[in-house]
N, C-alpha and C. Protein backbone atom coordinates (compact mmCIF):
# COMPACT_ATOMS: atom_id res chain seq x y z
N UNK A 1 11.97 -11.28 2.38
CA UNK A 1 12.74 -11.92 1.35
C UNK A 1 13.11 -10.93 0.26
N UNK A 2 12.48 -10.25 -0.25
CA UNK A 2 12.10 -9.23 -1.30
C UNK A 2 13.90 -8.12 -0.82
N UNK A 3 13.94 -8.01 0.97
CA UNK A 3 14.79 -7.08 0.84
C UNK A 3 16.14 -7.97 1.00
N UNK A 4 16.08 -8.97 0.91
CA UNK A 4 17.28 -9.73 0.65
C UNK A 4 17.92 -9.67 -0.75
N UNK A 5 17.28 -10.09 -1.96
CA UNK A 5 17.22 -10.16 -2.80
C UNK A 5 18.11 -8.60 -3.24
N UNK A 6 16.96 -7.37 -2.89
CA UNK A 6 17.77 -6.19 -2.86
C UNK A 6 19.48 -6.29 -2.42
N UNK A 7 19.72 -7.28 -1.71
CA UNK A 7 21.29 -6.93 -1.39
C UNK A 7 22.11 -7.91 -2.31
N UNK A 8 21.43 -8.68 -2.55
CA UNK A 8 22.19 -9.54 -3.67
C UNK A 8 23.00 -9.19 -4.48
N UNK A 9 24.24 -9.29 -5.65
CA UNK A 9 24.73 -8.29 -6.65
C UNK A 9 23.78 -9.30 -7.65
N UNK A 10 23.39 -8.43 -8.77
CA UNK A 10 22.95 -8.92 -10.41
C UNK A 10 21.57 -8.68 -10.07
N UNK A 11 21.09 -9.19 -11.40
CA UNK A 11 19.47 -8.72 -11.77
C UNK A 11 18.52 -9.34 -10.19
N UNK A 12 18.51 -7.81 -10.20
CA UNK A 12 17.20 -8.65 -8.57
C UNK A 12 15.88 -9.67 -9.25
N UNK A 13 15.54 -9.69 -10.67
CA UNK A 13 14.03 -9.91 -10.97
C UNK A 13 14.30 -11.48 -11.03
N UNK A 14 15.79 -12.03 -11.43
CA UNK A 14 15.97 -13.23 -11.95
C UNK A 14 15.79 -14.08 -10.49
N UNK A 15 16.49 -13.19 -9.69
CA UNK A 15 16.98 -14.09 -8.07
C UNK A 15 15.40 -14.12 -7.62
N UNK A 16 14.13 -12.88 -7.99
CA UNK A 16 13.32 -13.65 -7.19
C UNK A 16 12.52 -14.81 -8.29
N UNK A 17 12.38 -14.34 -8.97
CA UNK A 17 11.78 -15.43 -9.94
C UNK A 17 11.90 -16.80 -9.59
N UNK A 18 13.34 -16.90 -9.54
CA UNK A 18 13.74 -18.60 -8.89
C UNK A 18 13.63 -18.71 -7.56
N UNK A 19 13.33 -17.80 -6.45
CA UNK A 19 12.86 -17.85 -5.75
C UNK A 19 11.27 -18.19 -5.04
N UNK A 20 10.35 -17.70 -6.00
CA UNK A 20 9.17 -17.91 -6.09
C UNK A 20 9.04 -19.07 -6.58
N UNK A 21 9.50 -19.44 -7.72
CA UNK A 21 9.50 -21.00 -8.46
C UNK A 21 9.90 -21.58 -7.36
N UNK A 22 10.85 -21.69 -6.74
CA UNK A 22 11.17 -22.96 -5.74
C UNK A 22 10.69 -23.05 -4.60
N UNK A 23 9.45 -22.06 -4.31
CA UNK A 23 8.80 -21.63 -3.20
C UNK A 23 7.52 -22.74 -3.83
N UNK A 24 6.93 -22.61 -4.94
CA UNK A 24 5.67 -23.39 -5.31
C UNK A 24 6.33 -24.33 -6.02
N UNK A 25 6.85 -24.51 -6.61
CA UNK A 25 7.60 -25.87 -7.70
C UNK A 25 8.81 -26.44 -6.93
N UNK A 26 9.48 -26.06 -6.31
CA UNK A 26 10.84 -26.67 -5.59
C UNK A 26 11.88 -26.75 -7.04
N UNK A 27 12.77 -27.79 -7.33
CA UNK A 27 13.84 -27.54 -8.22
C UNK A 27 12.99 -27.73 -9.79
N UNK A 28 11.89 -28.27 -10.03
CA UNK A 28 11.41 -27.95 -11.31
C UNK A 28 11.06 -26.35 -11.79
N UNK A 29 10.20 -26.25 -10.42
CA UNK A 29 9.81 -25.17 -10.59
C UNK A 29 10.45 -23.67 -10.67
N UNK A 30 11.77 -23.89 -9.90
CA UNK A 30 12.52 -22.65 -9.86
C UNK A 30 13.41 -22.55 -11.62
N UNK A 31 13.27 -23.63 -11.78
CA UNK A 31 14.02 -24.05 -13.37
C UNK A 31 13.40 -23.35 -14.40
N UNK A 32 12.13 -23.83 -13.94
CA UNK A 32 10.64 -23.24 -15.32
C UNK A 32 10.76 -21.86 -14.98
N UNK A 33 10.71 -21.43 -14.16
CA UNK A 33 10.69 -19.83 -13.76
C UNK A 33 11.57 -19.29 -14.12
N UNK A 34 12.64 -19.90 -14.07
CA UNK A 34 14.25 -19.06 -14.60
C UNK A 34 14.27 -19.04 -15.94
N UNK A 35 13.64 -20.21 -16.41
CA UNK A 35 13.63 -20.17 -18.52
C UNK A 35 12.92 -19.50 -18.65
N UNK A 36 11.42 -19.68 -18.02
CA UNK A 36 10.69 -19.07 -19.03
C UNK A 36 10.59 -17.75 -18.99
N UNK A 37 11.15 -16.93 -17.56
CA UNK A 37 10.53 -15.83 -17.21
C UNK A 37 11.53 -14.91 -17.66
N UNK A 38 12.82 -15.13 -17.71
CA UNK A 38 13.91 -14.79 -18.13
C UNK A 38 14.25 -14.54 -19.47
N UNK A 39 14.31 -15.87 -19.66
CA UNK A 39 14.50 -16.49 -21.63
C UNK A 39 13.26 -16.08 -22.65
N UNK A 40 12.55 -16.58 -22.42
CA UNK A 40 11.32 -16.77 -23.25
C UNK A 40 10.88 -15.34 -23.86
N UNK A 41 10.80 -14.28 -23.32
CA UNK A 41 10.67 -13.08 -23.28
C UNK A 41 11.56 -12.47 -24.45
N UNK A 42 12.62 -12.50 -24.44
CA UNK A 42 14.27 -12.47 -25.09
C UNK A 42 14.03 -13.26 -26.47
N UNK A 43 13.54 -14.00 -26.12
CA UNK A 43 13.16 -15.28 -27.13
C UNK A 43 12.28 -15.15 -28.57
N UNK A 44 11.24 -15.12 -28.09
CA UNK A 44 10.15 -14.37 -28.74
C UNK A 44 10.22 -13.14 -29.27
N UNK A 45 10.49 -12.09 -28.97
CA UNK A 45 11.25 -10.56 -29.44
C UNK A 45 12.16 -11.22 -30.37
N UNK A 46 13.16 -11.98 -30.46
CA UNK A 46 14.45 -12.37 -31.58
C UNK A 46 13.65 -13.06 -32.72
N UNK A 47 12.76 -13.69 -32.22
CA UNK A 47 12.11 -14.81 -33.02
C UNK A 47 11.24 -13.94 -34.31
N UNK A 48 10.58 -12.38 -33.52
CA UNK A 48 9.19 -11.87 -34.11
C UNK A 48 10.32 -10.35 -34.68
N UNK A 49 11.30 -10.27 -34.26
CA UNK A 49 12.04 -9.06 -35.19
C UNK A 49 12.97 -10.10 -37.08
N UNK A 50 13.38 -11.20 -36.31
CA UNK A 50 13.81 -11.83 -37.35
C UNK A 50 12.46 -12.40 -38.38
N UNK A 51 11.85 -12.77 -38.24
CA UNK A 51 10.73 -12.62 -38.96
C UNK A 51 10.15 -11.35 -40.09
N UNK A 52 10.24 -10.31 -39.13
CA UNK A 52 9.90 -8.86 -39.68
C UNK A 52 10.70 -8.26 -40.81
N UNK A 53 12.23 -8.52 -40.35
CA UNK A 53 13.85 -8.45 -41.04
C UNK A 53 13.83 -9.45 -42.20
N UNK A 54 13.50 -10.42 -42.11
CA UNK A 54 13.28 -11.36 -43.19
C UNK A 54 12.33 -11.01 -44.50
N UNK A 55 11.25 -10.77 -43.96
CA UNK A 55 10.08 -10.36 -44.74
C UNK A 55 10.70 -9.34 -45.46
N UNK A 56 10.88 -7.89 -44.55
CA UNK A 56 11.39 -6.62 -45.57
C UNK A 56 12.71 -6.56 -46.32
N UNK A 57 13.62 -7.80 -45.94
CA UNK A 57 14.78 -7.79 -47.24
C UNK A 57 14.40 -8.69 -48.39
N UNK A 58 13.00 -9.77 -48.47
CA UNK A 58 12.64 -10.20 -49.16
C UNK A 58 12.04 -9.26 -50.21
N UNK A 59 10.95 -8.49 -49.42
CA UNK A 59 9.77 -7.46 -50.58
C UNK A 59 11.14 -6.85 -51.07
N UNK A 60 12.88 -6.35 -50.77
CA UNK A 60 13.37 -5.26 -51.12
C UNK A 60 13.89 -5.77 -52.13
N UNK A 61 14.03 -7.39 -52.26
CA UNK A 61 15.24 -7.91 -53.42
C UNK A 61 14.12 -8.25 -54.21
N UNK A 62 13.17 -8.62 -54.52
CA UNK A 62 12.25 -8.85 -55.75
C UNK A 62 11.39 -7.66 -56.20
């Protein structure tokens, strides 16, 4: 499966991800795998730099 994926065009990590999800979860599971494994990651990094960005234009204006 793994060298299928290789022939695929686009991110090989996403195609197996939802692959594995729908291997143990079927259509929930390939869903949860595609958000979370994908997104969430992306997510969290935006969430914990805007935080950081926030803080240091605060300490800069008072």
């Amino acid at each position: 499966m793994l060298g299928i994926g290789y022939t695929l065009p686009g991110p090989i990590a996403t195609k197996m991800e939802i692959y594995i999800g729908f291997q143990e979860g079927r259509y929930l599971g390939s869903f949860l795998a595609a958000v979370f494994a994908t997104v969430a990651p992306s997510l969290i990094l935006m969430l914990t730099l805007m935080v950081l960005l926030y803080n240091i234009w605060n300490l800069s204006a008072s």
